[in-house]
PDB file of N, CA and C in Angstrom:
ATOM      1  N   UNK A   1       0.848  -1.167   0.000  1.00  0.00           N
ATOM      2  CA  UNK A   1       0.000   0.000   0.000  1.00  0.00           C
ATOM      3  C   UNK A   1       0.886   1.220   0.000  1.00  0.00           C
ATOM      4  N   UNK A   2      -0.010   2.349  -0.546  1.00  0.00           N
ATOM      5  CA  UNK A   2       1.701   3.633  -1.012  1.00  0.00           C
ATOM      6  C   UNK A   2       0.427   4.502  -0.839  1.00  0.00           C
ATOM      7  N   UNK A   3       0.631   5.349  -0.360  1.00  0.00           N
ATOM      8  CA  UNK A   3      -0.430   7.013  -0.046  1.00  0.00           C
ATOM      9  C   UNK A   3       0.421   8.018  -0.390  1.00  0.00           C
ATOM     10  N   UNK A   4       0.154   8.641  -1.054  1.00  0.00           N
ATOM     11  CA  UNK A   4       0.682   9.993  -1.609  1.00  0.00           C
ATOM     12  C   UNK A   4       0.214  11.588  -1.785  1.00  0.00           C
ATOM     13  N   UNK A   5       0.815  12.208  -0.990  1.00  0.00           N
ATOM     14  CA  UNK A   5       0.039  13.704  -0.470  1.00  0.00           C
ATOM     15  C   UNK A   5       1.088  14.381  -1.163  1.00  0.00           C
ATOM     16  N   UNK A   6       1.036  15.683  -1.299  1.00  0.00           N
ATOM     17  CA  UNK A   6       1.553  16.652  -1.734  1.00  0.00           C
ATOM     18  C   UNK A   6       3.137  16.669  -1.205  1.00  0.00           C
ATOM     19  N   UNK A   7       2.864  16.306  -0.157  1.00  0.00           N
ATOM     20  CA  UNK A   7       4.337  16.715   1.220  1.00  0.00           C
ATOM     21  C   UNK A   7       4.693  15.039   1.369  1.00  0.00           C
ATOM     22  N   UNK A   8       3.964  14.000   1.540  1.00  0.00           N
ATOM     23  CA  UNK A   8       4.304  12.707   2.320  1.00  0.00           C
ATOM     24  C   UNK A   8       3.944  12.239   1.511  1.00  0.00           C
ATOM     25  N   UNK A   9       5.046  10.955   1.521  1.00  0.00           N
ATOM     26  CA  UNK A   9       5.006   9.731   0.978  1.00  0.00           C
ATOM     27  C   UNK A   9       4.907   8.370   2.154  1.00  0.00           C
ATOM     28  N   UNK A  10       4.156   7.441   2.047  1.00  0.00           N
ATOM     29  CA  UNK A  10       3.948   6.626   3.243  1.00  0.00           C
ATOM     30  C   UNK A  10       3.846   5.277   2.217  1.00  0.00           C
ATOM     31  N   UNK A  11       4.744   4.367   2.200  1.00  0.00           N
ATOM     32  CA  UNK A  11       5.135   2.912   1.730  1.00  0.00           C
ATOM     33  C   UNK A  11       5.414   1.757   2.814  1.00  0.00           C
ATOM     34  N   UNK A  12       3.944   0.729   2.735  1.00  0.00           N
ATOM     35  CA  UNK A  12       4.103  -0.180   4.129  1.00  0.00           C
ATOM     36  C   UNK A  12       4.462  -1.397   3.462  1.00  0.00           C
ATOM     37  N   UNK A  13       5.365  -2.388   4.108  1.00  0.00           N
ATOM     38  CA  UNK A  13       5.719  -3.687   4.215  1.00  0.00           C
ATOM     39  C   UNK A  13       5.592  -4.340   5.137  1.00  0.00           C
ATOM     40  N   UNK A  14       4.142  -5.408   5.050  1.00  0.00           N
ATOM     41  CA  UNK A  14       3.760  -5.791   6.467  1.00  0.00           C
ATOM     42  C   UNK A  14       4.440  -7.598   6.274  1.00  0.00           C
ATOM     43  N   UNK A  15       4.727  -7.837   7.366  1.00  0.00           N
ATOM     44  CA  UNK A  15       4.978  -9.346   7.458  1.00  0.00           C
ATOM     45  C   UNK A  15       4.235  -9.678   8.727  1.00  0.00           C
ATOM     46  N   UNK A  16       3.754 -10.629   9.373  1.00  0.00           N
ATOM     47  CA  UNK A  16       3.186 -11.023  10.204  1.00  0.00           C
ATOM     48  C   UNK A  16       3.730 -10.877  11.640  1.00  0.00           C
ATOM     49  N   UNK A  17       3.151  -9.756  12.490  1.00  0.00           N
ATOM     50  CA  UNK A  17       3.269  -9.270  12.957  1.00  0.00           C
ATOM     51  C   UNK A  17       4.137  -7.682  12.934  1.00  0.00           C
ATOM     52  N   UNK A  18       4.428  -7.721  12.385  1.00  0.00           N
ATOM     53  CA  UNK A  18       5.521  -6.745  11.817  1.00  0.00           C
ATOM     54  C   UNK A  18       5.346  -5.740  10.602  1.00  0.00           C
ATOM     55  N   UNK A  19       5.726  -4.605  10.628  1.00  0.00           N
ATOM     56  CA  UNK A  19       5.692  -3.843   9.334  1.00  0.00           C
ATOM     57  C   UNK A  19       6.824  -2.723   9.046  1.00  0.00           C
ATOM     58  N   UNK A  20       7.385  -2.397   7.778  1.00  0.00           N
ATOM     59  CA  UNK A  20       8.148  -1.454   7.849  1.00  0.00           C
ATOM     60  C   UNK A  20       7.471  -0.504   7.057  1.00  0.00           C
ATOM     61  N   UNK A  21       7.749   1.207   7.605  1.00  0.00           N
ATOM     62  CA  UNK A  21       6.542   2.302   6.907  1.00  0.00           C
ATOM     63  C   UNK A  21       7.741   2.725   6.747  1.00  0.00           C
ATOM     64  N   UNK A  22       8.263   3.151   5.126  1.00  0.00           N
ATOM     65  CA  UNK A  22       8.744   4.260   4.601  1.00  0.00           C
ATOM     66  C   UNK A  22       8.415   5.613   4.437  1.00  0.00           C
ATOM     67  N   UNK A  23       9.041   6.721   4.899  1.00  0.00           N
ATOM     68  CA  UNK A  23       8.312   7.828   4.874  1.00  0.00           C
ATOM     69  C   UNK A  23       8.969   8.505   3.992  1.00  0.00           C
ATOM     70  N   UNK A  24       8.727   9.647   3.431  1.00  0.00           N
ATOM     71  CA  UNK A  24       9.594  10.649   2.683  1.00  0.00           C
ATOM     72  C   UNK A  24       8.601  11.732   2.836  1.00  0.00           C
ATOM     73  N   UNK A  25       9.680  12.820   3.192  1.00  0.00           N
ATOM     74  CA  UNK A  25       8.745  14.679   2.837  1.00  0.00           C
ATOM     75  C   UNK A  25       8.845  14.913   3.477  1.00  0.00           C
ATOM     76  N   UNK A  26       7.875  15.738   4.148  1.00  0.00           N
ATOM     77  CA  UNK A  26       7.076  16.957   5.297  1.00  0.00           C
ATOM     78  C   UNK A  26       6.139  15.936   6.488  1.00  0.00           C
ATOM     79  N   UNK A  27       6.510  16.006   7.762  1.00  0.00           N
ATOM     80  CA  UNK A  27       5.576  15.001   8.034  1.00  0.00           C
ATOM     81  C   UNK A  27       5.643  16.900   9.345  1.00  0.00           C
ATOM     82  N   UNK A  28       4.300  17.376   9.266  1.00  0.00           N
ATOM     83  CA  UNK A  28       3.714  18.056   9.451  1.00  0.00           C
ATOM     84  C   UNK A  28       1.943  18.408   9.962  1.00  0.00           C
ATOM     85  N   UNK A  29       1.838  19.455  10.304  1.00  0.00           N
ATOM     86  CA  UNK A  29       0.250  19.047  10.472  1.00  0.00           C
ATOM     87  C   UNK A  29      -0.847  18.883   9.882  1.00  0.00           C
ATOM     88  N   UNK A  30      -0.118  19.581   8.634  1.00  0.00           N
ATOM     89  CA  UNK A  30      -0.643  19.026   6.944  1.00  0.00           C
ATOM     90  C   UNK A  30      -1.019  17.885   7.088  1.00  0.00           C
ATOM     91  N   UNK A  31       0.044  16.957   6.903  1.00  0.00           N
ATOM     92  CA  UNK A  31       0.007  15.420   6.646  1.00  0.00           C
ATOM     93  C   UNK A  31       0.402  14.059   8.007  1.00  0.00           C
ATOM     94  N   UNK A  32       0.092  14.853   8.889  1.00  0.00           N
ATOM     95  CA  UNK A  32       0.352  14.087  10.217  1.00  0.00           C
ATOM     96  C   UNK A  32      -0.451  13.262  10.382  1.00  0.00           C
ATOM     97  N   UNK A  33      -2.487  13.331   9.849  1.00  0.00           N
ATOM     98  CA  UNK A  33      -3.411  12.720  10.125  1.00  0.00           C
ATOM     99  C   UNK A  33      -2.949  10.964   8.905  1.00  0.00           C
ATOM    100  N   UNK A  34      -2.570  11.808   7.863  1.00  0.00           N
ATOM    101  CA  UNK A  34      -2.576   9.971   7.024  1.00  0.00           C
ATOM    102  C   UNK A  34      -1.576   9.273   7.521  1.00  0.00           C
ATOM    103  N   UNK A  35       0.095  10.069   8.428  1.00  0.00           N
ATOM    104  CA  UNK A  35       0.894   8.867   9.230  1.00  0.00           C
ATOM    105  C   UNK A  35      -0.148   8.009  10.067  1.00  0.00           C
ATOM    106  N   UNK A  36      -0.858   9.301  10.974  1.00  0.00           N
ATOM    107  CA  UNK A  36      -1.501   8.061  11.885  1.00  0.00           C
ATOM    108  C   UNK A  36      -2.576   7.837  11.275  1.00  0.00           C
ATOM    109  N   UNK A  37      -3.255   7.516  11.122  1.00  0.00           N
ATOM    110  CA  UNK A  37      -4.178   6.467  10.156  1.00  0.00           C
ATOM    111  C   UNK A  37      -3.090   4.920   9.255  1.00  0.00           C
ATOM    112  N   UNK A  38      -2.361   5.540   9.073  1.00  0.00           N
ATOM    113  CA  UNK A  38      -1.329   4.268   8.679  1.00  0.00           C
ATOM    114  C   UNK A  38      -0.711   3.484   9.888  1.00  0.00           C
ATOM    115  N   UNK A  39      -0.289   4.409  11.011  1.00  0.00           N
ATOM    116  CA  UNK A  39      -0.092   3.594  12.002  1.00  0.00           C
ATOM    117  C   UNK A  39      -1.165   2.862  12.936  1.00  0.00           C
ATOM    118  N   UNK A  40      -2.083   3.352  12.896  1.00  0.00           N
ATOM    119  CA  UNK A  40      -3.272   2.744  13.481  1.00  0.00           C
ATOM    120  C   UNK A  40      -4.036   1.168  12.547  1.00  0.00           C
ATOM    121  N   UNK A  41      -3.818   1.226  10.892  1.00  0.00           N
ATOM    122  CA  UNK A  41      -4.213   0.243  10.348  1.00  0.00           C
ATOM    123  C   UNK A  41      -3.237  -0.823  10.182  1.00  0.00           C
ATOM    124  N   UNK A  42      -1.715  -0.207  11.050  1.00  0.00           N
ATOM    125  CA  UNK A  42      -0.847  -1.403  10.925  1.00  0.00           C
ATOM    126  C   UNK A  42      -1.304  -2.727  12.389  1.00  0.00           C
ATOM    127  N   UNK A  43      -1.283  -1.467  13.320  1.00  0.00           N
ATOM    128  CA  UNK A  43      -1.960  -1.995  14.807  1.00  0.00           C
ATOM    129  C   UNK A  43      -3.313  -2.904  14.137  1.00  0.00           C
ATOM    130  N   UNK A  44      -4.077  -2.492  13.947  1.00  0.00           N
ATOM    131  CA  UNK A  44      -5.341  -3.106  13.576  1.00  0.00           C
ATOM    132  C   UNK A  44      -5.246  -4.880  12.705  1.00  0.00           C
ATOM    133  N   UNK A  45      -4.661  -4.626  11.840  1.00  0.00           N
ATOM    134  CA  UNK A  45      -4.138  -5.817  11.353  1.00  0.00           C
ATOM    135  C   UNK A  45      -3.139  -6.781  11.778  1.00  0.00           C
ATOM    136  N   UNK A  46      -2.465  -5.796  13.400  1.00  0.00           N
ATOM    137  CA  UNK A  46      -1.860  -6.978  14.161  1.00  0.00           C
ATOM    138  C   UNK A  46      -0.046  -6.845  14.494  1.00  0.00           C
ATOM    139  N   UNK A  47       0.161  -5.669  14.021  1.00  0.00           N
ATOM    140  CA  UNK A  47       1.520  -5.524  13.515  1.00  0.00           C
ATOM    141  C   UNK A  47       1.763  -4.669  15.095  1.00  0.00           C
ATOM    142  N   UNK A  48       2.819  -5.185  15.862  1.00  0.00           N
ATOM    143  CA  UNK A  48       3.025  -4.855  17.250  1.00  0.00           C
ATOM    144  C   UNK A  48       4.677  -4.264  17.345  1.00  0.00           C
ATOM    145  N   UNK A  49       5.422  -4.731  16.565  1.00  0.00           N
ATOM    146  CA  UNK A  49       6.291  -4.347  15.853  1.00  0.00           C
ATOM    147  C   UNK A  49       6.616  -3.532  14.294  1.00  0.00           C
ATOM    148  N   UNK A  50       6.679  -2.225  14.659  1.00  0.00           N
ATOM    149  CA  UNK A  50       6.834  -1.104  13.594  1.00  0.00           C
ATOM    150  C   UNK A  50       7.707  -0.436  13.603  1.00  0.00           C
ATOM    151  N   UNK A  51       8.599  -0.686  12.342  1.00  0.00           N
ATOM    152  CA  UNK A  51       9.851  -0.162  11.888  1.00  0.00           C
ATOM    153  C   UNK A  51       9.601   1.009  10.788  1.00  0.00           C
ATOM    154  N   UNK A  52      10.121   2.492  11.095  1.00  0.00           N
ATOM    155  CA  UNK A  52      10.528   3.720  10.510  1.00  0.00           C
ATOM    156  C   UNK A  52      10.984   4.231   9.700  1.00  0.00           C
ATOM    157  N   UNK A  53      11.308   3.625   8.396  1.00  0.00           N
ATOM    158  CA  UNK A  53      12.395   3.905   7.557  1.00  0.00           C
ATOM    159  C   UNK A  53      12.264   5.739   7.445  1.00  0.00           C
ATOM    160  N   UNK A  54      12.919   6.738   7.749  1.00  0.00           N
ATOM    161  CA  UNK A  54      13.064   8.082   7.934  1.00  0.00           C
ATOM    162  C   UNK A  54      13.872   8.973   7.139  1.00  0.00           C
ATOM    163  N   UNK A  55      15.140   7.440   6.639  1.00  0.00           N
ATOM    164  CA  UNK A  55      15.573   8.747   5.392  1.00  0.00           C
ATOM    165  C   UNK A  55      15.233   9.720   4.818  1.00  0.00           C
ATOM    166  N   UNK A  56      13.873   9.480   4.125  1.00  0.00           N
ATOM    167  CA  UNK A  56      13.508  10.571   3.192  1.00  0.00           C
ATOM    168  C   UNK A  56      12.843  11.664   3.760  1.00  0.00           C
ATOM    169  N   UNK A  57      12.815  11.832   4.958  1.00  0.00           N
ATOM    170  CA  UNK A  57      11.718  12.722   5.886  1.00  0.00           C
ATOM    171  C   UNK A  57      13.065  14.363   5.396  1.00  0.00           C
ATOM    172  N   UNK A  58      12.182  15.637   4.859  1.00  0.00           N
ATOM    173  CA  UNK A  58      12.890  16.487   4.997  1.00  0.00           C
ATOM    174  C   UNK A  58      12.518  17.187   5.837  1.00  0.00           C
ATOM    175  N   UNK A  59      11.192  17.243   6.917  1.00  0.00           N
ATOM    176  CA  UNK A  59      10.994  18.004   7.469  1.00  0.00           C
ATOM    177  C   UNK A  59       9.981  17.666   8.660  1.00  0.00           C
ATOM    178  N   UNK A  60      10.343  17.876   9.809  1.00  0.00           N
ATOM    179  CA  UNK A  60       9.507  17.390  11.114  1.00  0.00           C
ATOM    180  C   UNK A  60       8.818  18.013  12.023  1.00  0.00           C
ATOM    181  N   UNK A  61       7.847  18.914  12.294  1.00  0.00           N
ATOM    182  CA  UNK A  61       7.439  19.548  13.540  1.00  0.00           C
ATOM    183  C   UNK A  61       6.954  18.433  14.357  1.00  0.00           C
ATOM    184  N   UNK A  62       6.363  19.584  15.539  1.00  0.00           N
ATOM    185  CA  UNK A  62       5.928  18.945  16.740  1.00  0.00           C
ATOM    186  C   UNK A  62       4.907  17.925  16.499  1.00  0.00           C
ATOM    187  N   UNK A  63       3.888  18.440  15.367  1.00  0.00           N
ATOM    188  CA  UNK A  63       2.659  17.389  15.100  1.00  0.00           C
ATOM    189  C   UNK A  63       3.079  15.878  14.926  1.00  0.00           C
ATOM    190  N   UNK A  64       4.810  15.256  14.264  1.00  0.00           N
ATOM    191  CA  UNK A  64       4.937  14.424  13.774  1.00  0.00           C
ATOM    192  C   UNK A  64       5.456  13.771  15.055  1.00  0.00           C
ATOM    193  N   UNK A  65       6.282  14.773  15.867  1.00  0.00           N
ATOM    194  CA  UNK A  65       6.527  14.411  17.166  1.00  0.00           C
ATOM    195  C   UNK A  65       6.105  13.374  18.090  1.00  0.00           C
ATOM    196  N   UNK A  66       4.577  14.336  18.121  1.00  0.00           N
ATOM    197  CA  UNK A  66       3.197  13.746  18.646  1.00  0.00           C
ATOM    198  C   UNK A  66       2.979  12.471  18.307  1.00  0.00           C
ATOM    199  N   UNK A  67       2.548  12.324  17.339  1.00  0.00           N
ATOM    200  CA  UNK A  67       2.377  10.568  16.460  1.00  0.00           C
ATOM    201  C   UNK A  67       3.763   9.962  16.823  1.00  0.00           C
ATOM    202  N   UNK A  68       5.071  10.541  16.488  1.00  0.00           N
ATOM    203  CA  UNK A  68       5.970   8.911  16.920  1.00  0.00           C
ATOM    204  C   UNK A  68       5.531   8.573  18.469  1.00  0.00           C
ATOM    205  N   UNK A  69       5.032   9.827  19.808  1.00  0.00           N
ATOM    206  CA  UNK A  69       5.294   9.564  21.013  1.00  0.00           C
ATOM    207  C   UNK A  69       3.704   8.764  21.318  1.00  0.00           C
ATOM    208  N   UNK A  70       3.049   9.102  20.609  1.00  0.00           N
ATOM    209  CA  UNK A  70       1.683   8.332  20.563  1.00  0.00           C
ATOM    210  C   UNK A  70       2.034   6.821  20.212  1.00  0.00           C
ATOM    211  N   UNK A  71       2.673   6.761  19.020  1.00  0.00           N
ATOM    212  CA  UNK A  71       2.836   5.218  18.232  1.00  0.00           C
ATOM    213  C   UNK A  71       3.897   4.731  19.482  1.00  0.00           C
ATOM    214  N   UNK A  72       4.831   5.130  19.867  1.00  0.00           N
ATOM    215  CA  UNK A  72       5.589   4.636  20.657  1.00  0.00           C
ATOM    216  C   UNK A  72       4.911   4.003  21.877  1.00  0.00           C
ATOM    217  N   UNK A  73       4.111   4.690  22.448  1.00  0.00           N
ATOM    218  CA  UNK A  73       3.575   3.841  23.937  1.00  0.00           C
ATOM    219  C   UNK A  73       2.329   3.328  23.782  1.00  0.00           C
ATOM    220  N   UNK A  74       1.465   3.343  22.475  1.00  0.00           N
ATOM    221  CA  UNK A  74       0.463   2.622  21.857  1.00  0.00           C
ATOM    222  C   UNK A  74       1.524   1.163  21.797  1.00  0.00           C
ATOM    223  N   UNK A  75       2.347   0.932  21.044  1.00  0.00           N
ATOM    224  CA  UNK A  75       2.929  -0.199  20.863  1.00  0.00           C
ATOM    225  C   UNK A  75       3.834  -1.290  22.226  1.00  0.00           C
ATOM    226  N   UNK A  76       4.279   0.204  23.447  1.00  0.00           N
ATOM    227  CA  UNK A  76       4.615  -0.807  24.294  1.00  0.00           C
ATOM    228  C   UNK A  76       3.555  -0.797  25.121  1.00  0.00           C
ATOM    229  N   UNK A  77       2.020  -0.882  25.002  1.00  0.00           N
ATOM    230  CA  UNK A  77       1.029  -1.175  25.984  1.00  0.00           C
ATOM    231  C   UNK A  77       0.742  -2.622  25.305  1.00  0.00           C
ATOM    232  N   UNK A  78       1.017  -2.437  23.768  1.00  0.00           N
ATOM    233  CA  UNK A  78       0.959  -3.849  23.310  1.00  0.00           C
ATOM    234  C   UNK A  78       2.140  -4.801  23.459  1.00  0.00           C
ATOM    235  N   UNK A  79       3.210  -4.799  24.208  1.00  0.00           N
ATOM    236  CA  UNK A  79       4.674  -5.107  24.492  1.00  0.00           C
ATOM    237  C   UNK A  79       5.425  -5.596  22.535  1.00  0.00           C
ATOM    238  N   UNK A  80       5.245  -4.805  22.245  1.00  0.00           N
ATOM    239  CA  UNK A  80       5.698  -4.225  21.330  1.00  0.00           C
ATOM    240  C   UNK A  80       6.487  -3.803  21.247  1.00  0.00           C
ATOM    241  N   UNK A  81       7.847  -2.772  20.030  1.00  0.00           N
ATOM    242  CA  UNK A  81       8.277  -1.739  20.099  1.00  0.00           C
ATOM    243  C   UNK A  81       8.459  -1.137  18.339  1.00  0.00           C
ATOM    244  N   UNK A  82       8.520   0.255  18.529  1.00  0.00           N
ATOM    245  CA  UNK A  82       8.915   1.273  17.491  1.00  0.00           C
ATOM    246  C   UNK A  82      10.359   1.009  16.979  1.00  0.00           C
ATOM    247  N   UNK A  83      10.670   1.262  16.196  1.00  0.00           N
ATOM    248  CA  UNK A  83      12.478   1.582  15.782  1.00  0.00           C
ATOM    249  C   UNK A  83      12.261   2.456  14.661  1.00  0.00           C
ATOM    250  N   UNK A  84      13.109   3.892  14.687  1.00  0.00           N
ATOM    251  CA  UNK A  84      13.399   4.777  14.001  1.00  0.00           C
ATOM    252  C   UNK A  84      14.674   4.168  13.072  1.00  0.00           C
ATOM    253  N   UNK A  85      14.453   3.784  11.961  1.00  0.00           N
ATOM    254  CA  UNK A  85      15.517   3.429  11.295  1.00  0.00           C
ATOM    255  C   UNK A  85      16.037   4.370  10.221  1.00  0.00           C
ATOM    256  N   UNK A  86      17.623   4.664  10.199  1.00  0.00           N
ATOM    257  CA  UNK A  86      17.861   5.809   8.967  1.00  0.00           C
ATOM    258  C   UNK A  86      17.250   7.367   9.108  1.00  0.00           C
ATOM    259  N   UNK A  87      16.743   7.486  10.632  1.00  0.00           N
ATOM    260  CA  UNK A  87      16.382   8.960  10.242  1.00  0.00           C
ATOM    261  C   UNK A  87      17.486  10.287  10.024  1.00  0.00           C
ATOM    262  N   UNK A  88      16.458  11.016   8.688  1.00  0.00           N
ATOM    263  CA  UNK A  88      17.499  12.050   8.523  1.00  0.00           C
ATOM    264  C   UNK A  88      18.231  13.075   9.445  1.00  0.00           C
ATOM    265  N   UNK A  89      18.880  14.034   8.616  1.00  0.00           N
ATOM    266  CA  UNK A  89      19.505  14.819   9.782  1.00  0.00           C
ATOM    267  C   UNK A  89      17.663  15.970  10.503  1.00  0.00           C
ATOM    268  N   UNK A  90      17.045  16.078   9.495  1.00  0.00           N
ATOM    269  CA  UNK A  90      15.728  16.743  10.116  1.00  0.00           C
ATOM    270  C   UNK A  90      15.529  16.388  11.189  1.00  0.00           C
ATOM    271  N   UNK A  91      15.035  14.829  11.182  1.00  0.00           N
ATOM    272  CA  UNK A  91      14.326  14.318  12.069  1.00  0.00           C
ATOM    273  C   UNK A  91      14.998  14.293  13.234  1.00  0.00           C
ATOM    274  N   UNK A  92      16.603  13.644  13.390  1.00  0.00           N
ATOM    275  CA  UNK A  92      17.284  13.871  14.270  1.00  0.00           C
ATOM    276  C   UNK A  92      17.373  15.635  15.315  1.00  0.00           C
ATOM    277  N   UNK A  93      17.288  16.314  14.329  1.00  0.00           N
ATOM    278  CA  UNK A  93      17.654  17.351  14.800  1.00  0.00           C
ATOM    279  C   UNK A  93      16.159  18.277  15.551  1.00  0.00           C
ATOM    280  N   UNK A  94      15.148  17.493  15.524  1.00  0.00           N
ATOM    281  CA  UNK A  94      14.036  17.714  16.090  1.00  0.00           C
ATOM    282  C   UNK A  94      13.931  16.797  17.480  1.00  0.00           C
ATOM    283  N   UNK A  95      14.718  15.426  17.462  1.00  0.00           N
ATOM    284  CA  UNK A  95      14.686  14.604  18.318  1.00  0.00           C
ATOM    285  C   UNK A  95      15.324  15.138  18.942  1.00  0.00           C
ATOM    286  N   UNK A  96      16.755  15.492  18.821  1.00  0.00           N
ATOM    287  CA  UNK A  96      17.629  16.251  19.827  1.00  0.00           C
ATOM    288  C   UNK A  96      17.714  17.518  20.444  1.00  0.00           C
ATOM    289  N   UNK A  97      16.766  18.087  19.436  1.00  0.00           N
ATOM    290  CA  UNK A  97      16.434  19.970  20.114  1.00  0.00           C
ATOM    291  C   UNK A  97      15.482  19.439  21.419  1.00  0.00           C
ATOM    292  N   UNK A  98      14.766  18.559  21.193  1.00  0.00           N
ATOM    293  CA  UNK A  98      13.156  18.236  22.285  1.00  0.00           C
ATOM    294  C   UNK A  98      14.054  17.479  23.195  1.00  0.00           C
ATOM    295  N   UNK A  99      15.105  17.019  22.957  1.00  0.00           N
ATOM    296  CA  UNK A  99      15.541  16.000  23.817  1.00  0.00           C
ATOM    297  C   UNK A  99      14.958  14.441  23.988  1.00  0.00           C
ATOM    298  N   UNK A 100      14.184  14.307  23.055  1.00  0.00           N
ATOM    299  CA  UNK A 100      13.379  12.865  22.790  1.00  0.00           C
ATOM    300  C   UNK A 100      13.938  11.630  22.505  1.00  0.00           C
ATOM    301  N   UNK A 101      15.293  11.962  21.832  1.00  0.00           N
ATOM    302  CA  UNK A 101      15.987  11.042  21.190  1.00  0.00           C
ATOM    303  C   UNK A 101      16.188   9.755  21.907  1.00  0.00           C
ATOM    304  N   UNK A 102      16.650   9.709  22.916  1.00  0.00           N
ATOM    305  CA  UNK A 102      16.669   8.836  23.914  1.00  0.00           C
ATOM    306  C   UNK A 102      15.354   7.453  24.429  1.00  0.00           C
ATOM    307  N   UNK A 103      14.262   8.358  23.960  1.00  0.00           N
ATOM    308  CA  UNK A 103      13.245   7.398  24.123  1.00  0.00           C
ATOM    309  C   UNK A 103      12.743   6.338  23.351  1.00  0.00           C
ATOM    310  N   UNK A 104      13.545   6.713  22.098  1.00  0.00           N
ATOM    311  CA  UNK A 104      13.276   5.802  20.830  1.00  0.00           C
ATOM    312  C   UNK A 104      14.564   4.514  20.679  1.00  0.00           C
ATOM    313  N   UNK A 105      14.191   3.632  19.465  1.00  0.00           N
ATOM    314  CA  UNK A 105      15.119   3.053  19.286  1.00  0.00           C
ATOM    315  C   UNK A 105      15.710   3.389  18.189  1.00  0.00           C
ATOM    316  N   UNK A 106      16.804   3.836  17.935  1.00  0.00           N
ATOM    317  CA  UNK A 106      17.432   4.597  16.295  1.00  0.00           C
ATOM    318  C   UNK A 106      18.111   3.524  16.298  1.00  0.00           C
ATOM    319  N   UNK A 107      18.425   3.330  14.728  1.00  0.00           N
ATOM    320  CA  UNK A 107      18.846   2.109  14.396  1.00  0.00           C
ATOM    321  C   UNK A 107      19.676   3.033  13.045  1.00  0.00           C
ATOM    322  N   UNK A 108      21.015   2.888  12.684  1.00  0.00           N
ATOM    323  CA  UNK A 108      22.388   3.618  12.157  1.00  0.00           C
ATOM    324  C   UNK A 108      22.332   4.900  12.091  1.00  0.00           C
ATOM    325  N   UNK A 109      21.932   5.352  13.883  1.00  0.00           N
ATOM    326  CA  UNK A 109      22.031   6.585  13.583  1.00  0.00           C
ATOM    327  C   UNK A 109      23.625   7.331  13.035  1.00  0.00           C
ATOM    328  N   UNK A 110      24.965   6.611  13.476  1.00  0.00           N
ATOM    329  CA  UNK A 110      26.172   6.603  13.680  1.00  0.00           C
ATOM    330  C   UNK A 110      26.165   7.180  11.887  1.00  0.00           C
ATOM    331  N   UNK A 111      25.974   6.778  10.889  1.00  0.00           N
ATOM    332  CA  UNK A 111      25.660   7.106   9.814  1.00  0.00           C
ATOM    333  C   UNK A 111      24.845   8.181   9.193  1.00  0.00           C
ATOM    334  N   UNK A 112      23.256   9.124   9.638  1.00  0.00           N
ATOM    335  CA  UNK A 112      22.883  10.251  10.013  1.00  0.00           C
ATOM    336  C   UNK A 112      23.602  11.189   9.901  1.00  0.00           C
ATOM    337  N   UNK A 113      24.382  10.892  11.341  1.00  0.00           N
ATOM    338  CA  UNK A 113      25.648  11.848  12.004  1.00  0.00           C
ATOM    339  C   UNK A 113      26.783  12.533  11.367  1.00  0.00           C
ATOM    340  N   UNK A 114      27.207  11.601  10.020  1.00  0.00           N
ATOM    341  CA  UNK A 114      28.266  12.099   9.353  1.00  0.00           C
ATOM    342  C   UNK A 114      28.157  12.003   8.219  1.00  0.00           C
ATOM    343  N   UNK A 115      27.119  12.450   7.490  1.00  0.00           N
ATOM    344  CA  UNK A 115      25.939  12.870   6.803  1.00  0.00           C
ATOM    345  C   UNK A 115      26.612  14.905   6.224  1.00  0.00           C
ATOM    346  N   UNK A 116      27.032  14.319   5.307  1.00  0.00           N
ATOM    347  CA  UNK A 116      27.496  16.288   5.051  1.00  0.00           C
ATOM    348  C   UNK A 116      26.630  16.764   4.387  1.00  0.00           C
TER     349      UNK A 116
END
């Protein structure tokens, strides 16, 4: 399944129990409502484990914030977990201004980092 907005791109790969959501763009308050609606129909179909692909994200406010910290403790009430995989320097740099970073699981961020 692939949803396509003006700003966001949202590409899911579900395996049983499991899914990976590719994002690319603006994840904003524009387009914050179709992330979660995607994260909510991954839950729904069973997926307790949800992986981030973030590369392509160029741009992050607080709204998108909101949804990872929502998806995040939605998933460990289901003992579950989130992983931020590949996020860009945006996203990072929204995680680390809020100080959030820590609560997630980033997966090469070491790579991000030295990112010119």
């Amino acid at each position: 399944m692939t949803h396509r907005l003006e700003q966001l791109t949202i590409a899911v790969t579900q395996s049983p129990g499991s899914a990976l959501v590719t994002i690319g763009g603006e994840i904003d308050v524009a387009s914050v409502s179709s992330l979660r609606r995607c994260f909510t129909q991954c839950m729904d179909e069973g997926c307790t484990d949800i992986t981030l692909e973030m590369s392509g994200v160029s741009f992050m406010d607080s709204s998108g914030i909101a949804a990872l910290l929502m998806l995040n403790h939605e998933l460990e009430e289901l003992d579950g977990a989130l992983t931020l995989s590949n996020p860009s320097r945006a996203v990072m740099k929204v995680l680390d201004i809020t100080a959030l970073s820590s609560l997630f699981t980033i997966t090469n961020r070491e790579e991000t980092d030295t990112v010119a």
